[in-house]
PDB file of N, CA and C in Angstrom:
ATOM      1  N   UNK A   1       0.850  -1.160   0.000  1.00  0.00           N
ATOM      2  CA  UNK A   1       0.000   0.000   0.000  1.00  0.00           C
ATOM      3  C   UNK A   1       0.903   1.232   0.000  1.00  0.00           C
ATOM      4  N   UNK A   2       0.312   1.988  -0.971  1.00  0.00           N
ATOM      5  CA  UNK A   2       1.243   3.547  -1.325  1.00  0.00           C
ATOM      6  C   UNK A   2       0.728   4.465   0.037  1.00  0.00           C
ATOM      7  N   UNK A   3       1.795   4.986   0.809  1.00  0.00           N
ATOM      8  CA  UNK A   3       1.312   6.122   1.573  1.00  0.00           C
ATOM      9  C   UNK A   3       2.362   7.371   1.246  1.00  0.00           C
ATOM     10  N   UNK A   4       2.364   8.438   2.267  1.00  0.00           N
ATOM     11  CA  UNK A   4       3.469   8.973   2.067  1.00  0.00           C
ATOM     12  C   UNK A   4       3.257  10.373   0.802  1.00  0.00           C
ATOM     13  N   UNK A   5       4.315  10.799   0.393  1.00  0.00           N
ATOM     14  CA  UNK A   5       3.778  12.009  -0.895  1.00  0.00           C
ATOM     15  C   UNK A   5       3.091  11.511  -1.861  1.00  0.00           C
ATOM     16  N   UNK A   6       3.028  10.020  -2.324  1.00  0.00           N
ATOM     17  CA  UNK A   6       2.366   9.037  -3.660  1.00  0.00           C
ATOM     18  C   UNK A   6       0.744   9.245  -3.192  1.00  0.00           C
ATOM     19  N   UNK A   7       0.280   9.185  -2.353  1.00  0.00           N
ATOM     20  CA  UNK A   7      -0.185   9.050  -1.340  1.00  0.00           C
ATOM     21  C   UNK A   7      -1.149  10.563  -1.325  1.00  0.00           C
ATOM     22  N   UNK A   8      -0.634  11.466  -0.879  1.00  0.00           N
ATOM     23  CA  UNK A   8      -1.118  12.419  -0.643  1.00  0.00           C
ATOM     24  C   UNK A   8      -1.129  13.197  -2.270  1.00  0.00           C
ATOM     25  N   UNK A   9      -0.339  13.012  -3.562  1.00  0.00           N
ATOM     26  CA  UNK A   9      -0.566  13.068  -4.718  1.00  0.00           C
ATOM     27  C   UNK A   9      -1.645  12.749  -5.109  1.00  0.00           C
ATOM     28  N   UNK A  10      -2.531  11.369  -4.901  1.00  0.00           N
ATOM     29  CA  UNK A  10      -3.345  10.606  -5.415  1.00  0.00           C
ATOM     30  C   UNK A  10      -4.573  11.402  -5.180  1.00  0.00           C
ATOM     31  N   UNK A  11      -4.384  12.035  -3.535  1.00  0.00           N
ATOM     32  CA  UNK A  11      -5.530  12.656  -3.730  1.00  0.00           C
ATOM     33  C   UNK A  11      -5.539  13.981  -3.529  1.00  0.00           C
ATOM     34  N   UNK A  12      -5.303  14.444  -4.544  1.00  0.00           N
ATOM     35  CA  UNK A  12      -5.507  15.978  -5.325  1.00  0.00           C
ATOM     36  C   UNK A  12      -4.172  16.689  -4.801  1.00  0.00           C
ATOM     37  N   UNK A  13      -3.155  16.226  -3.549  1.00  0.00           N
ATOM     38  CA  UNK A  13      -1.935  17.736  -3.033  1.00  0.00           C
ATOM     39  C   UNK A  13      -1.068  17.004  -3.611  1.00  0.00           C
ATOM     40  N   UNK A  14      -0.551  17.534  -5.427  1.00  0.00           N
ATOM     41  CA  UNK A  14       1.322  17.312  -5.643  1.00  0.00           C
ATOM     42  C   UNK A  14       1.797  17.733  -4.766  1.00  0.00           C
ATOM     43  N   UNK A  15       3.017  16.409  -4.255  1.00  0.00           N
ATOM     44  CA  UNK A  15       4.232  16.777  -3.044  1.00  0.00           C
ATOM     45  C   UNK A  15       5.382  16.082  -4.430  1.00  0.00           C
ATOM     46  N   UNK A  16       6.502  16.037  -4.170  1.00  0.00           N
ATOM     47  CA  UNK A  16       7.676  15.316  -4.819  1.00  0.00           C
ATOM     48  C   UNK A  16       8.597  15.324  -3.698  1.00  0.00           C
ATOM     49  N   UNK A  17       9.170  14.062  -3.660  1.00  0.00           N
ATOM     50  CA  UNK A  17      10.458  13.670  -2.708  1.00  0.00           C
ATOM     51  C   UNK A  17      10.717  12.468  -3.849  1.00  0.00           C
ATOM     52  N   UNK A  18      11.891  12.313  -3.295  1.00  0.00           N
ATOM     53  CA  UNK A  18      12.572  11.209  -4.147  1.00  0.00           C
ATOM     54  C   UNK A  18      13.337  10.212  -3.660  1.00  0.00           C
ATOM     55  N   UNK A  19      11.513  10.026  -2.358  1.00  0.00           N
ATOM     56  CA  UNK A  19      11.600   8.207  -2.115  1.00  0.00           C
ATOM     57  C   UNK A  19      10.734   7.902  -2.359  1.00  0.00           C
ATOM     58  N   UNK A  20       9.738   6.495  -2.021  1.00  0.00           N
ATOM     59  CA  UNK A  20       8.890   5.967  -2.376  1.00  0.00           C
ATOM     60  C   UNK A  20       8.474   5.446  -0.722  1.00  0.00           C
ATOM     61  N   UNK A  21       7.021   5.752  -0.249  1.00  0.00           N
ATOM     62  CA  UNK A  21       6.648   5.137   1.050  1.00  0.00           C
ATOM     63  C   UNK A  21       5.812   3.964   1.147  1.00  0.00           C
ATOM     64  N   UNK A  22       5.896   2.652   1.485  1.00  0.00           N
ATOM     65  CA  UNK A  22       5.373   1.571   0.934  1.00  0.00           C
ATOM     66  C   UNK A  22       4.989   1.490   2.455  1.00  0.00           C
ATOM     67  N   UNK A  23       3.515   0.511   2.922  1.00  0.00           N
ATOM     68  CA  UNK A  23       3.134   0.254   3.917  1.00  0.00           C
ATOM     69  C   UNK A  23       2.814  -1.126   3.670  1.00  0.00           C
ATOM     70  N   UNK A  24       3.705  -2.295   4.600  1.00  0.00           N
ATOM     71  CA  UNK A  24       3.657  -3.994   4.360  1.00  0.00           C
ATOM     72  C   UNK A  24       3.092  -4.557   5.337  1.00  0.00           C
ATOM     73  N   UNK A  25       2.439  -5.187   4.738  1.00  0.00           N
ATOM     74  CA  UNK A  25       1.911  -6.211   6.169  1.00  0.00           C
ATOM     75  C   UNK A  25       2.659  -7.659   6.213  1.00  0.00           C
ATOM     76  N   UNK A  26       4.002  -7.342   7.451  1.00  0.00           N
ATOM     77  CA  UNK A  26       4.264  -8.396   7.423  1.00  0.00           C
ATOM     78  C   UNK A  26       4.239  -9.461   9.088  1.00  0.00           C
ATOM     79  N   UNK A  27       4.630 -10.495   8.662  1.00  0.00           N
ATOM     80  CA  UNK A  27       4.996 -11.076  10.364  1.00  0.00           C
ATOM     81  C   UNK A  27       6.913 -11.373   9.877  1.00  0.00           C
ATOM     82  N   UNK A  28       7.183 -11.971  10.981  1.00  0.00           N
ATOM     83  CA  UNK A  28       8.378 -12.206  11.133  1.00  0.00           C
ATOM     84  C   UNK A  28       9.125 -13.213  10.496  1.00  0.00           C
ATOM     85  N   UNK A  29       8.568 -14.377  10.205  1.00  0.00           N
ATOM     86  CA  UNK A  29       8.106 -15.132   9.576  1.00  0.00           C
ATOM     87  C   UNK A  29       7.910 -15.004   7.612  1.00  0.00           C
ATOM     88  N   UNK A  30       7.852 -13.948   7.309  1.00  0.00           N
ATOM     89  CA  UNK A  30       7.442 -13.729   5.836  1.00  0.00           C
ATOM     90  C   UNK A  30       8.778 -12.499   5.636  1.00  0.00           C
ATOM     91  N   UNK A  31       9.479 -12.244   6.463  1.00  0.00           N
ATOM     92  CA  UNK A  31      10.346 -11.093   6.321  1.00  0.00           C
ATOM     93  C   UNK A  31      11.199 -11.599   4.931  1.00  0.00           C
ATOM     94  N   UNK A  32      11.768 -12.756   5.018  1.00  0.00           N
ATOM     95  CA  UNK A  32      12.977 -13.523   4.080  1.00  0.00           C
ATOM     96  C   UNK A  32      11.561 -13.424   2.693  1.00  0.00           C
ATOM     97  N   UNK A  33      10.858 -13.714   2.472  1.00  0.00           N
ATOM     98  CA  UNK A  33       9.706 -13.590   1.553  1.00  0.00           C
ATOM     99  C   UNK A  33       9.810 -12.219   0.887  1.00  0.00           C
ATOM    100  N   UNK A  34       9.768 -11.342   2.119  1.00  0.00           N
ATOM    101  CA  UNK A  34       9.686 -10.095   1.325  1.00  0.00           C
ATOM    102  C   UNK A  34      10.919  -9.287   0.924  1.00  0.00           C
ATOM    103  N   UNK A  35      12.229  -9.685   1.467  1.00  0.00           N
ATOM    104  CA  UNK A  35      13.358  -9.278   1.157  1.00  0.00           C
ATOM    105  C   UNK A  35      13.506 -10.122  -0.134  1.00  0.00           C
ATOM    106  N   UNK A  36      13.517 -11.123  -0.387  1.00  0.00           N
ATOM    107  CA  UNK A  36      13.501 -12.013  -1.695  1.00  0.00           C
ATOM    108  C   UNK A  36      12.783 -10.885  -2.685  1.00  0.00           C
ATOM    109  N   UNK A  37      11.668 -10.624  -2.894  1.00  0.00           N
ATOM    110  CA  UNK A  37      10.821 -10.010  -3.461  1.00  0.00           C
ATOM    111  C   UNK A  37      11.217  -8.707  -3.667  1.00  0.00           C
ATOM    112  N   UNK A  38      11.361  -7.703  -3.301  1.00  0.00           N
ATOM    113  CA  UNK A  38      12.278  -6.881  -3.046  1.00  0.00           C
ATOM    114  C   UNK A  38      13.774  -6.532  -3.972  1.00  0.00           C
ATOM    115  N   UNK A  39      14.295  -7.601  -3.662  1.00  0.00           N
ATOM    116  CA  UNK A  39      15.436  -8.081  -4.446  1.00  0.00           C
ATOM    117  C   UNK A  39      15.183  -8.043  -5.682  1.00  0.00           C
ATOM    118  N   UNK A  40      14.479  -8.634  -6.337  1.00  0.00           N
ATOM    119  CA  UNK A  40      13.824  -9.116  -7.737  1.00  0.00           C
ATOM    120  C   UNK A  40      13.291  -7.739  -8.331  1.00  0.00           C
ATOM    121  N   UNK A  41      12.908  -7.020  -7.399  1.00  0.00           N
ATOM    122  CA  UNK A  41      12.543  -5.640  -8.046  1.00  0.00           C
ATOM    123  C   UNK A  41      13.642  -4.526  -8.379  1.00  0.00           C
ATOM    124  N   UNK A  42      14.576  -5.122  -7.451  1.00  0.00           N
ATOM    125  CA  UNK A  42      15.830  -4.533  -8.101  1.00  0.00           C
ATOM    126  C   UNK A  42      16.193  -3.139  -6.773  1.00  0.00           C
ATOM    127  N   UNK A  43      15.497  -3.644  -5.846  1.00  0.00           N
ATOM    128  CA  UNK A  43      15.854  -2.999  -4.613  1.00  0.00           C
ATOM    129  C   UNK A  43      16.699  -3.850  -3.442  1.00  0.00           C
ATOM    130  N   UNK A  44      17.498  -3.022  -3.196  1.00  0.00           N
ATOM    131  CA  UNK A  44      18.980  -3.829  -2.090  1.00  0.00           C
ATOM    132  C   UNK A  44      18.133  -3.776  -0.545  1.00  0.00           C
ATOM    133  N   UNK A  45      17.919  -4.726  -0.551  1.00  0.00           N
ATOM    134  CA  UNK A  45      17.178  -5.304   0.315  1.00  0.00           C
ATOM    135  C   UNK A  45      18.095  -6.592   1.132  1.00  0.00           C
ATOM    136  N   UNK A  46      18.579  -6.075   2.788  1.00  0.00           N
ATOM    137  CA  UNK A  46      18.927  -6.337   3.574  1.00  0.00           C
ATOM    138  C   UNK A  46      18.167  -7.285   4.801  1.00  0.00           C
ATOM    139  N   UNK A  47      17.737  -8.228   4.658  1.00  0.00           N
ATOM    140  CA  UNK A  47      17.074  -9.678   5.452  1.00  0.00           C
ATOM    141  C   UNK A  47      16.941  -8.690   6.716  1.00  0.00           C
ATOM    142  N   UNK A  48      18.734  -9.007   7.288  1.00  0.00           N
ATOM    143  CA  UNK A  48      18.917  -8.712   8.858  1.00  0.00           C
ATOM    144  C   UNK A  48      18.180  -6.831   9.112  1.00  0.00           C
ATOM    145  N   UNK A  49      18.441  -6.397   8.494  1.00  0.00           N
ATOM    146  CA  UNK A  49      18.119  -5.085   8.480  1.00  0.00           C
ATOM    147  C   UNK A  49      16.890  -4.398   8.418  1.00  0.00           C
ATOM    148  N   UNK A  50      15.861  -5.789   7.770  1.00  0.00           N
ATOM    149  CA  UNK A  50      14.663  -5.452   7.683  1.00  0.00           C
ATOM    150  C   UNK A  50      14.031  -6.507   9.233  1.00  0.00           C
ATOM    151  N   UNK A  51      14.444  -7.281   9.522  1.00  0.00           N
ATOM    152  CA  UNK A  51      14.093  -8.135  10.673  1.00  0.00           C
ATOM    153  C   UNK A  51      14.666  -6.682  11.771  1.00  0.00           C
ATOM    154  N   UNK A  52      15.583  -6.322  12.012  1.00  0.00           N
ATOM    155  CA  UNK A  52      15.782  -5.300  13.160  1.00  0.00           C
ATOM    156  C   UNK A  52      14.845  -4.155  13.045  1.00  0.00           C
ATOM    157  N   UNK A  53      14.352  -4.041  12.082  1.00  0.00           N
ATOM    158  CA  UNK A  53      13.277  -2.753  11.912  1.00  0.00           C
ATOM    159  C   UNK A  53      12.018  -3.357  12.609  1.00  0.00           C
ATOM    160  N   UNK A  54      11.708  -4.571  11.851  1.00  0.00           N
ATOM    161  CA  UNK A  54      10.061  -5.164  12.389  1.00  0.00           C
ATOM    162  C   UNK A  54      10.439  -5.297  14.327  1.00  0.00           C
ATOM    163  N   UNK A  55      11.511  -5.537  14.849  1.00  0.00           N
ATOM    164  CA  UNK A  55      11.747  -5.767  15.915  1.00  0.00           C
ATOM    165  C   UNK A  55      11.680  -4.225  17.088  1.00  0.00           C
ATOM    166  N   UNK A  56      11.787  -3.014  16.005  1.00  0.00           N
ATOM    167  CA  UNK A  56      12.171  -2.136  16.637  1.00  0.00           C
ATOM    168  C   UNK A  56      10.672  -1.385  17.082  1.00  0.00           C
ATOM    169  N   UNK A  57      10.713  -0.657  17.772  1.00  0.00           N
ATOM    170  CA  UNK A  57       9.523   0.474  17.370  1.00  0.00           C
ATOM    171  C   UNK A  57       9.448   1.014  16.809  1.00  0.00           C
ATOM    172  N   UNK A  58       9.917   1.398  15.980  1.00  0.00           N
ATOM    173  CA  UNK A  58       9.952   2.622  14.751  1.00  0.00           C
ATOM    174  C   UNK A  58       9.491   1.783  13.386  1.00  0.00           C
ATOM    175  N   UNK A  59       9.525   0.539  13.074  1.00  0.00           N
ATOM    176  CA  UNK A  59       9.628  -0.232  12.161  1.00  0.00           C
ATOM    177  C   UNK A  59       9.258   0.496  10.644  1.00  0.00           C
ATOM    178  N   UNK A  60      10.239   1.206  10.771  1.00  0.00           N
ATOM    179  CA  UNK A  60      10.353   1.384   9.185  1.00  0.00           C
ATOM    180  C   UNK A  60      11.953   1.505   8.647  1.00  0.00           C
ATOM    181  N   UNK A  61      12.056   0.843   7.555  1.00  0.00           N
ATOM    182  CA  UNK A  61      13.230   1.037   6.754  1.00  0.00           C
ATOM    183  C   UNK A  61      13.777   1.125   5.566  1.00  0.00           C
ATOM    184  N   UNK A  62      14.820   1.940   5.450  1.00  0.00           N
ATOM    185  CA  UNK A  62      15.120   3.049   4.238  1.00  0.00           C
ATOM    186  C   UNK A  62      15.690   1.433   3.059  1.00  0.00           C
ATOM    187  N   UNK A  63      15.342   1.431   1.725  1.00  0.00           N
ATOM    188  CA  UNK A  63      16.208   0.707   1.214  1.00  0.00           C
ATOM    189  C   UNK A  63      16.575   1.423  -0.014  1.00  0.00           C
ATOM    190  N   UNK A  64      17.493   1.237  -0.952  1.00  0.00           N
ATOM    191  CA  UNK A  64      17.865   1.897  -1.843  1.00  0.00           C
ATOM    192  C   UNK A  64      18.435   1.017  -3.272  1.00  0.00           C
ATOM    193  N   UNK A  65      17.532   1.943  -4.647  1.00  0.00           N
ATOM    194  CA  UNK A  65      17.441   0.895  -5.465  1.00  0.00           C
ATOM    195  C   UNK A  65      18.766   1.109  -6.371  1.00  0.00           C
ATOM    196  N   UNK A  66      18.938  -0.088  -7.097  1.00  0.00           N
ATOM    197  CA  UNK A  66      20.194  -0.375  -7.177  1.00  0.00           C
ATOM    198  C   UNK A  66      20.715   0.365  -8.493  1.00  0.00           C
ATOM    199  N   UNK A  67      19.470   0.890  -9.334  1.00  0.00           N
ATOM    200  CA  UNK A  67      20.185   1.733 -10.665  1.00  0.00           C
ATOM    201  C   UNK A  67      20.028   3.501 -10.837  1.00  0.00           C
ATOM    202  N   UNK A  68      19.311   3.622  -9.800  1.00  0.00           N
ATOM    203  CA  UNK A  68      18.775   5.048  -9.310  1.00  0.00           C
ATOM    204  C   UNK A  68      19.224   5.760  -8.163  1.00  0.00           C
ATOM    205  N   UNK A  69      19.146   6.910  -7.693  1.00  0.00           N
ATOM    206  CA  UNK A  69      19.520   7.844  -6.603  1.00  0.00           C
ATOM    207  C   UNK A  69      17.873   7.341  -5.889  1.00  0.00           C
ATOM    208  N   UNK A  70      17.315   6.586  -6.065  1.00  0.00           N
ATOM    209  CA  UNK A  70      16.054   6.972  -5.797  1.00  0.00           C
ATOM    210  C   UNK A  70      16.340   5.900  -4.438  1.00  0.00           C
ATOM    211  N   UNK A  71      14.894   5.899  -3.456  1.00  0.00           N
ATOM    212  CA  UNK A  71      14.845   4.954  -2.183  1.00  0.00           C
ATOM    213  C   UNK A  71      13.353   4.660  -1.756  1.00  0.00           C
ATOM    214  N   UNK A  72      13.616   3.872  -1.284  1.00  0.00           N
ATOM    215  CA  UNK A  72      11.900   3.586  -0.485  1.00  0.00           C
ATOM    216  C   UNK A  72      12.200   3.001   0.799  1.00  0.00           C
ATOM    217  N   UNK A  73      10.841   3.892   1.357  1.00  0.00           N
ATOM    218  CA  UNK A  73      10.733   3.577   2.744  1.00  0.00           C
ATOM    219  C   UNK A  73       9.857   2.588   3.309  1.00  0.00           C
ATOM    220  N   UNK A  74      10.031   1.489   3.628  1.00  0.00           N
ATOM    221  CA  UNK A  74       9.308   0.431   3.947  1.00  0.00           C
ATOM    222  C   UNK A  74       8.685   0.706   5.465  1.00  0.00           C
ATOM    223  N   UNK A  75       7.364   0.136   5.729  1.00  0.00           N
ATOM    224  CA  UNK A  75       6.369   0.680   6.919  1.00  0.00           C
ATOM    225  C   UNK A  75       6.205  -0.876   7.305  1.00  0.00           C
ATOM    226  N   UNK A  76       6.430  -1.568   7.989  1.00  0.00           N
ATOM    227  CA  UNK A  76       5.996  -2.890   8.838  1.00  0.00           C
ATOM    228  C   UNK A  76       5.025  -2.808   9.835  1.00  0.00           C
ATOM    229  N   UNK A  77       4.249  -3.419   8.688  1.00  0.00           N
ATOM    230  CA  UNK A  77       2.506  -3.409   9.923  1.00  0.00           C
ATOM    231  C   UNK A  77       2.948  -5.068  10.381  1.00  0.00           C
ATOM    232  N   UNK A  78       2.351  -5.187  11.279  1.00  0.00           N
ATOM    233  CA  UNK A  78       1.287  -6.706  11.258  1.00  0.00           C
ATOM    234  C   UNK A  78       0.047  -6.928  11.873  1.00  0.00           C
ATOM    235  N   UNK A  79      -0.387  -5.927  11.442  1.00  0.00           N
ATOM    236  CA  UNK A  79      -1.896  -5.928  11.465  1.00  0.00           C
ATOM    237  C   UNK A  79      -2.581  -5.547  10.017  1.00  0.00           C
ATOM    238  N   UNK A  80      -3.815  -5.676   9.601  1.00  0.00           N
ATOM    239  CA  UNK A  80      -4.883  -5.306   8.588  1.00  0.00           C
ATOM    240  C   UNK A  80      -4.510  -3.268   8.920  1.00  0.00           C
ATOM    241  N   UNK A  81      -4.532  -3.129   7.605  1.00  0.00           N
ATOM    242  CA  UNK A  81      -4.372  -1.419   7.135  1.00  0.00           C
ATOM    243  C   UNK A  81      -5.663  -0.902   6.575  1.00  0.00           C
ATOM    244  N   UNK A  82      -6.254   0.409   7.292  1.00  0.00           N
ATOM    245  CA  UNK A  82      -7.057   0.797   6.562  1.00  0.00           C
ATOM    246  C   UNK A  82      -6.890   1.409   5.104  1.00  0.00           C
ATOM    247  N   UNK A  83      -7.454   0.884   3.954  1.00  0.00           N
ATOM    248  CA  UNK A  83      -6.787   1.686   2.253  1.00  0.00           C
ATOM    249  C   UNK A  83      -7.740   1.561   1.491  1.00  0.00           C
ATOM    250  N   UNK A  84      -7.482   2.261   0.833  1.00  0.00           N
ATOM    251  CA  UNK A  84      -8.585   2.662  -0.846  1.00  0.00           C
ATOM    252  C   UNK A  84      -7.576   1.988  -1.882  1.00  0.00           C
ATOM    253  N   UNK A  85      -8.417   1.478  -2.598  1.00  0.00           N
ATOM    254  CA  UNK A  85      -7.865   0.985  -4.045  1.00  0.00           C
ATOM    255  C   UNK A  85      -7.824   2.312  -4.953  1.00  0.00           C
ATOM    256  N   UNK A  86      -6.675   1.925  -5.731  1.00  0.00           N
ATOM    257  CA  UNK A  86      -6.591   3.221  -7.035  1.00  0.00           C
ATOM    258  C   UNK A  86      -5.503   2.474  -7.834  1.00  0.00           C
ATOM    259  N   UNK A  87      -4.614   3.458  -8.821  1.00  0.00           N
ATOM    260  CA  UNK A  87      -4.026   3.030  -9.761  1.00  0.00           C
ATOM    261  C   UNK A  87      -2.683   4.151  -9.558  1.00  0.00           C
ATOM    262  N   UNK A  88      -1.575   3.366 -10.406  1.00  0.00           N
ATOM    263  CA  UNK A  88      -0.414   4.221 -10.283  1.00  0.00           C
ATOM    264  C   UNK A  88       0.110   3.733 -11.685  1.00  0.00           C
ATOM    265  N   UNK A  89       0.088   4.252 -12.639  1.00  0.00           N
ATOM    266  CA  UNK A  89       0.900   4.340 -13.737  1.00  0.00           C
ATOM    267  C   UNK A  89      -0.348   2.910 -14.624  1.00  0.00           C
ATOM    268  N   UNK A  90      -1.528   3.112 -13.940  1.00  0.00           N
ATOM    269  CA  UNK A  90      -2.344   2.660 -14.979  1.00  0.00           C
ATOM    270  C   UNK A  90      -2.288   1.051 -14.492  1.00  0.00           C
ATOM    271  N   UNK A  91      -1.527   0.553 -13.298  1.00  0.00           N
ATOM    272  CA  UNK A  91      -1.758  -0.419 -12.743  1.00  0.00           C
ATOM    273  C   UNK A  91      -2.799  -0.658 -11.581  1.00  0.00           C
ATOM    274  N   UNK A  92      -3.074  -1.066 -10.835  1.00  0.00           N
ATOM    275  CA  UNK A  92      -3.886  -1.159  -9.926  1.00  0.00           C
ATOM    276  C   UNK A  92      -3.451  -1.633  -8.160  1.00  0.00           C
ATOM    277  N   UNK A  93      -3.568  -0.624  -7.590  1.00  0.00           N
ATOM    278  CA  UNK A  93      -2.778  -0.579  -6.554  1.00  0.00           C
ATOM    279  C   UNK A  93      -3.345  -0.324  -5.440  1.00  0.00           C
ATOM    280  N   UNK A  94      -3.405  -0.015  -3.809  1.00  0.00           N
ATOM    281  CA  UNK A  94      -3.893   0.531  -2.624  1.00  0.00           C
ATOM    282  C   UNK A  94      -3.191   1.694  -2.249  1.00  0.00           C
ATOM    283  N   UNK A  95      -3.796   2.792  -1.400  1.00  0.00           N
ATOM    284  CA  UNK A  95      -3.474   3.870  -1.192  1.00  0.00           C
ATOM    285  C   UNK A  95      -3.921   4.049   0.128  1.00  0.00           C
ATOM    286  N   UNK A  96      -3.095   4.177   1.129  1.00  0.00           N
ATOM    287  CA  UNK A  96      -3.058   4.665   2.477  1.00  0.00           C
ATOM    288  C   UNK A  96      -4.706   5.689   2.462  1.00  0.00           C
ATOM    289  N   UNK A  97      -5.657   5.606   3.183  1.00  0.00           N
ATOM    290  CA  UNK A  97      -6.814   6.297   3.467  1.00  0.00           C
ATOM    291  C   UNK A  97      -6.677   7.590   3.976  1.00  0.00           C
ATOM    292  N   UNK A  98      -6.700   8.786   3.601  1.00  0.00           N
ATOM    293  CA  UNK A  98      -6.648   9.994   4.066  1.00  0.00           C
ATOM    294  C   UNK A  98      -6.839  10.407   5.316  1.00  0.00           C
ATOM    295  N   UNK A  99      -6.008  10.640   6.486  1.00  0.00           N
ATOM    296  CA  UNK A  99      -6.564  11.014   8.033  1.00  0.00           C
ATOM    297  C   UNK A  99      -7.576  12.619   7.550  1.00  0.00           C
ATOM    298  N   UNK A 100      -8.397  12.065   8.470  1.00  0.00           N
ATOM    299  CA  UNK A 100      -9.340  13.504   8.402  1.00  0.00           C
ATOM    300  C   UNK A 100      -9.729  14.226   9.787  1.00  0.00           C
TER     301      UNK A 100
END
Protein backbone atom coordinates (compact mmCIF):
# COMPACT_ATOMS: atom_id res chain seq x y z
CA UNK A 1 0.00 0.00 0.00
CA UNK A 2 1.24 3.55 -1.33
CA UNK A 3 1.31 6.12 1.57
CA UNK A 4 3.47 8.97 2.07
CA UNK A 5 3.78 12.01 -0.89
CA UNK A 6 2.37 9.04 -3.66
CA UNK A 7 -0.18 9.05 -1.34
CA UNK A 8 -1.12 12.42 -0.64
CA UNK A 9 -0.57 13.07 -4.72
CA UNK A 10 -3.35 10.61 -5.42
CA UNK A 11 -5.53 12.66 -3.73
CA UNK A 12 -5.51 15.98 -5.33
CA UNK A 13 -1.94 17.74 -3.03
CA UNK A 14 1.32 17.31 -5.64
CA UNK A 15 4.23 16.78 -3.04
CA UNK A 16 7.68 15.32 -4.82
CA UNK A 17 10.46 13.67 -2.71
CA UNK A 18 12.57 11.21 -4.15
CA UNK A 19 11.60 8.21 -2.11
CA UNK A 20 8.89 5.97 -2.38
CA UNK A 21 6.65 5.14 1.05
CA UNK A 22 5.37 1.57 0.93
CA UNK A 23 3.13 0.25 3.92
CA UNK A 24 3.66 -3.99 4.36
CA UNK A 25 1.91 -6.21 6.17
CA UNK A 26 4.26 -8.40 7.42
CA UNK A 27 5.00 -11.08 10.36
CA UNK A 28 8.38 -12.21 11.13
CA UNK A 29 8.11 -15.13 9.58
CA UNK A 30 7.44 -13.73 5.84
CA UNK A 31 10.35 -11.09 6.32
CA UNK A 32 12.98 -13.52 4.08
CA UNK A 33 9.71 -13.59 1.55
CA UNK A 34 9.69 -10.09 1.33
CA UNK A 35 13.36 -9.28 1.16
CA UNK A 36 13.50 -12.01 -1.69
CA UNK A 37 10.82 -10.01 -3.46
CA UNK A 38 12.28 -6.88 -3.05
CA UNK A 39 15.44 -8.08 -4.45
CA UNK A 40 13.82 -9.12 -7.74
CA UNK A 41 12.54 -5.64 -8.05
CA UNK A 42 15.83 -4.53 -8.10
CA UNK A 43 15.85 -3.00 -4.61
CA UNK A 44 18.98 -3.83 -2.09
CA UNK A 45 17.18 -5.30 0.31
CA UNK A 46 18.93 -6.34 3.57
CA UNK A 47 17.07 -9.68 5.45
CA UNK A 48 18.92 -8.71 8.86
CA UNK A 49 18.12 -5.08 8.48
CA UNK A 50 14.66 -5.45 7.68
CA UNK A 51 14.09 -8.13 10.67
CA UNK A 52 15.78 -5.30 13.16
CA UNK A 53 13.28 -2.75 11.91
CA UNK A 54 10.06 -5.16 12.39
CA UNK A 55 11.75 -5.77 15.92
CA UNK A 56 12.17 -2.14 16.64
CA UNK A 57 9.52 0.47 17.37
CA UNK A 58 9.95 2.62 14.75
CA UNK A 59 9.63 -0.23 12.16
CA UNK A 60 10.35 1.38 9.19
CA UNK A 61 13.23 1.04 6.75
CA UNK A 62 15.12 3.05 4.24
CA UNK A 63 16.21 0.71 1.21
CA UNK A 64 17.87 1.90 -1.84
CA UNK A 65 17.44 0.90 -5.47
CA UNK A 66 20.19 -0.37 -7.18
CA UNK A 67 20.18 1.73 -10.66
CA UNK A 68 18.77 5.05 -9.31
CA UNK A 69 19.52 7.84 -6.60
CA UNK A 70 16.05 6.97 -5.80
CA UNK A 71 14.85 4.95 -2.18
CA UNK A 72 11.90 3.59 -0.48
CA UNK A 73 10.73 3.58 2.74
CA UNK A 74 9.31 0.43 3.95
CA UNK A 75 6.37 0.68 6.92
CA UNK A 76 6.00 -2.89 8.84
CA UNK A 77 2.51 -3.41 9.92
CA UNK A 78 1.29 -6.71 11.26
CA UNK A 79 -1.90 -5.93 11.47
CA UNK A 80 -4.88 -5.31 8.59
CA UNK A 81 -4.37 -1.42 7.13
CA UNK A 82 -7.06 0.80 6.56
CA UNK A 83 -6.79 1.69 2.25
CA UNK A 84 -8.59 2.66 -0.85
CA UNK A 85 -7.87 0.99 -4.05
CA UNK A 86 -6.59 3.22 -7.03
CA UNK A 87 -4.03 3.03 -9.76
CA UNK A 88 -0.41 4.22 -10.28
CA UNK A 89 0.90 4.34 -13.74
CA UNK A 90 -2.34 2.66 -14.98
CA UNK A 91 -1.76 -0.42 -12.74
CA UNK A 92 -3.89 -1.16 -9.93
CA UNK A 93 -2.78 -0.58 -6.55
CA UNK A 94 -3.89 0.53 -2.62
CA UNK A 95 -3.47 3.87 -1.19
CA UNK A 96 -3.06 4.66 2.48
CA UNK A 97 -6.81 6.30 3.47
CA UNK A 98 -6.65 9.99 4.07
CA UNK A 99 -6.56 11.01 8.03
CA UNK A 100 -9.34 13.50 8.40
Amino acid sequence: MFTGALAVSYYGLPRTTIDVDIAVRVTEDSIQTLASQLRKAGIRANEKKIHEAFKSGYRITTLKDRTTPFSVDIILFDKELERRSGTILGLPTYYQTPKL
